[in-house]
Protein backbone atom coordinates (compact mmCIF):
# COMPACT_ATOMS: atom_id res chain seq x y z
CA UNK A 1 -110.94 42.24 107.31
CA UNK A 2 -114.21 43.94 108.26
CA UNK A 3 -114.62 45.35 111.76
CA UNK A 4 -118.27 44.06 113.37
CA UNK A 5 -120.24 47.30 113.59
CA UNK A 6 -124.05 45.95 114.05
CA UNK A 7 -124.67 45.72 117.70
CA UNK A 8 -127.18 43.59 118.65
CA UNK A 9 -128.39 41.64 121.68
CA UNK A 10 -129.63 38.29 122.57
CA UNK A 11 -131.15 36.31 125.53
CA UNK A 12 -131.68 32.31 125.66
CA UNK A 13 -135.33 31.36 125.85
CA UNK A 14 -135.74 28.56 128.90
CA UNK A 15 -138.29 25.90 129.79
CA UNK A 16 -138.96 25.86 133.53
CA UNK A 17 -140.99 22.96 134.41
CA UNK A 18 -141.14 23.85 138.19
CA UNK A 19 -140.46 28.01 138.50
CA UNK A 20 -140.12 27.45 141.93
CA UNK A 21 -136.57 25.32 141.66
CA UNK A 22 -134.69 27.42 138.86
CA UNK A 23 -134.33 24.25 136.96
CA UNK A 24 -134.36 24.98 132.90
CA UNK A 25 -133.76 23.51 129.73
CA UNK A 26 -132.79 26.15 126.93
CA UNK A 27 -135.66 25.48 123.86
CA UNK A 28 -134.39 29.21 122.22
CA UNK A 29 -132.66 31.95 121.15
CA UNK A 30 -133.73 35.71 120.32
CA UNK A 31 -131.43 38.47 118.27
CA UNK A 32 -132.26 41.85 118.30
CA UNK A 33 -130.04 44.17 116.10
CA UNK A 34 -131.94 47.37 116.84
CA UNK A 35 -130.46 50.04 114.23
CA UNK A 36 -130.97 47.08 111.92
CA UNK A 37 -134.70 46.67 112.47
CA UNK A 38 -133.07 42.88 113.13
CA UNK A 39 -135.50 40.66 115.51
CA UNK A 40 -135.60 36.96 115.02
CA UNK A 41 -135.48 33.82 117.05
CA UNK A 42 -135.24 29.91 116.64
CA UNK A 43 -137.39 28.04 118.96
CA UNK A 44 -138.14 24.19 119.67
CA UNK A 45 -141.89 24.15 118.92
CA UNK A 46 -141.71 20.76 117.85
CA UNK A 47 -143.85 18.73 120.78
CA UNK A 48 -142.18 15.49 120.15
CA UNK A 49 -138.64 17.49 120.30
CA UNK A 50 -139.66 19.35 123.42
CA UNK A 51 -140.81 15.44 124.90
CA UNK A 52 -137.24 14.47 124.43
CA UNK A 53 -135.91 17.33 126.30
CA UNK A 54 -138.27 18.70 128.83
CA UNK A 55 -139.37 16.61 131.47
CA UNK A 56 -142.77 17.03 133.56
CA UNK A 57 -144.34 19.71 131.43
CA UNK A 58 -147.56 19.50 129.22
CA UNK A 59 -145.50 19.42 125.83
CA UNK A 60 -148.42 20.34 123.64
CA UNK A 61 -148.78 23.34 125.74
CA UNK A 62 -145.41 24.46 126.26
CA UNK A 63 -145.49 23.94 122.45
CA UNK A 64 -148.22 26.35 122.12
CA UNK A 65 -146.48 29.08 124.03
CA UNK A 66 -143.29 28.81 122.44
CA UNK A 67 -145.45 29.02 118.74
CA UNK A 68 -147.09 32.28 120.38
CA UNK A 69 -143.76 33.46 121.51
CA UNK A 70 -142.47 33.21 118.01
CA UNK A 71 -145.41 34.69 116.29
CA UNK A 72 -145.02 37.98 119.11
CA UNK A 73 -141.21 38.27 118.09
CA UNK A 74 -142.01 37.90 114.34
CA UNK A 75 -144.76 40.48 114.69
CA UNK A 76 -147.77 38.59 113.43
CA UNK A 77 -150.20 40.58 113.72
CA UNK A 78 -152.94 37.77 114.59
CA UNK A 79 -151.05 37.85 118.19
CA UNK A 80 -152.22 40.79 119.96
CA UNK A 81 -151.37 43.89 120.48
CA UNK A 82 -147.53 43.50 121.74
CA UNK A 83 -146.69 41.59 118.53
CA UNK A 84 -147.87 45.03 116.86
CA UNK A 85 -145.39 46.85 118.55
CA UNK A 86 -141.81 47.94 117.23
CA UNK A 87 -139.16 45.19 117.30
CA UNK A 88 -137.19 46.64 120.58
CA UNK A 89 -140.79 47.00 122.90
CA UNK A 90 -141.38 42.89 121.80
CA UNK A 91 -137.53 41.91 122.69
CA UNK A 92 -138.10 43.67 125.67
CA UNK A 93 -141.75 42.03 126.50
CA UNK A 94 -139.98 38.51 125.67
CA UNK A 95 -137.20 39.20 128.03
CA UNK A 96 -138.78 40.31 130.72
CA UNK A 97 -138.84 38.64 134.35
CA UNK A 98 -141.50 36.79 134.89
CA UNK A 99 -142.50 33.09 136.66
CA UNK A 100 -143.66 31.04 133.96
CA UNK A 101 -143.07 27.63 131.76
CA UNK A 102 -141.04 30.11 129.62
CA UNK A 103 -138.62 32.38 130.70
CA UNK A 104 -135.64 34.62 129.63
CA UNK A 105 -131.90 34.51 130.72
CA UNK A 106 -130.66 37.38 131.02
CA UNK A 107 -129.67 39.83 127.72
CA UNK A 108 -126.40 40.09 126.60
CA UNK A 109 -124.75 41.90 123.89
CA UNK A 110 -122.29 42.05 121.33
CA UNK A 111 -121.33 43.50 117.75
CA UNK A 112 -121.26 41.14 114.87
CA UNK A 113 -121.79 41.71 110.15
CA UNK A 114 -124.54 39.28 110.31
CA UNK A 115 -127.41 39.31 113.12
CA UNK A 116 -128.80 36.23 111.21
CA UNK A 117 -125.49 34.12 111.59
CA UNK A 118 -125.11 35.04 115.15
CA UNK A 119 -128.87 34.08 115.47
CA UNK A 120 -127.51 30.49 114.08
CA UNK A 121 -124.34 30.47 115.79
CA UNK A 122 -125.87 31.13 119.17
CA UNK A 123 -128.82 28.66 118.60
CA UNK A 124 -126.11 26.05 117.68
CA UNK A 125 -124.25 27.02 121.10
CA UNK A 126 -126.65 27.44 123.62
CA UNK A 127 -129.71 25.17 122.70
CA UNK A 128 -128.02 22.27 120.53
CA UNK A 129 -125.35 21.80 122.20
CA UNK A 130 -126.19 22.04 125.58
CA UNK A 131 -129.42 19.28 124.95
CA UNK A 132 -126.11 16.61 124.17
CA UNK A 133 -126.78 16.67 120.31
């Protein structure tokens, strides 16, 4: 049996329809396995999805964000200049505080084999499940 010995961390991408009340729905995950080079995410961008889930929000613009947000993490270049950074300055630009439609929970960590399974695992535990499906 293999010991987990890529640490990574990971934060829960929210939709806040009203900042002001703390309310969210989770549309997201991000994994960043730094010594790996690892940074993906899984994100509703689906606007009919997002409908279901989301209430009082423009869902073709909270779709748009969350397509920018995953072209930043994925380092598209056609995204400006943070999605040209290195992977750990755009985990750290998509987790920071801020009061906006999308926001961050908090970053936690762990050690895992696979950053891609955990990516899946956490997605499946944190955004599937907790929408009732």
């Amino acid at each position: 049996m293999s010991t987990p010995s890529i640490a990574y961390s990971f934060a829960v991408l929210r939709a806040v329809p009203h900042p002001y009340d703390g309310a969210f729905v989770p549309v997201g995950v991000v994994v960043h396995a730094r010594q790996e080079g690892f940074l993906e995410s899984r994100i509703i961008t689906d606007p009919e999805v997002l409908r279901a889930r989301v209430d009082g929000v423009d869902v073709e613009l909270l779709a748009r964000y969350l397509r920018s947000c995953e072209r930043i993490l994925a380092g598209d270049e056609n995204y400006g200049p943070v999605a040209l950074q290195p992977t750990s300055e755009r985990f750290h630009w998509i987790t920071a505080p801020r009061s906006d439609v999308v926001q961050s929970s908090p970053v936690h960590a762990g050690l895992c084999l696979d950053p891609a399974a955990v990516l899946d695992e956490l997605f499946e535990c944190y955004v599937e499940r907790r929408s009732g499906r």
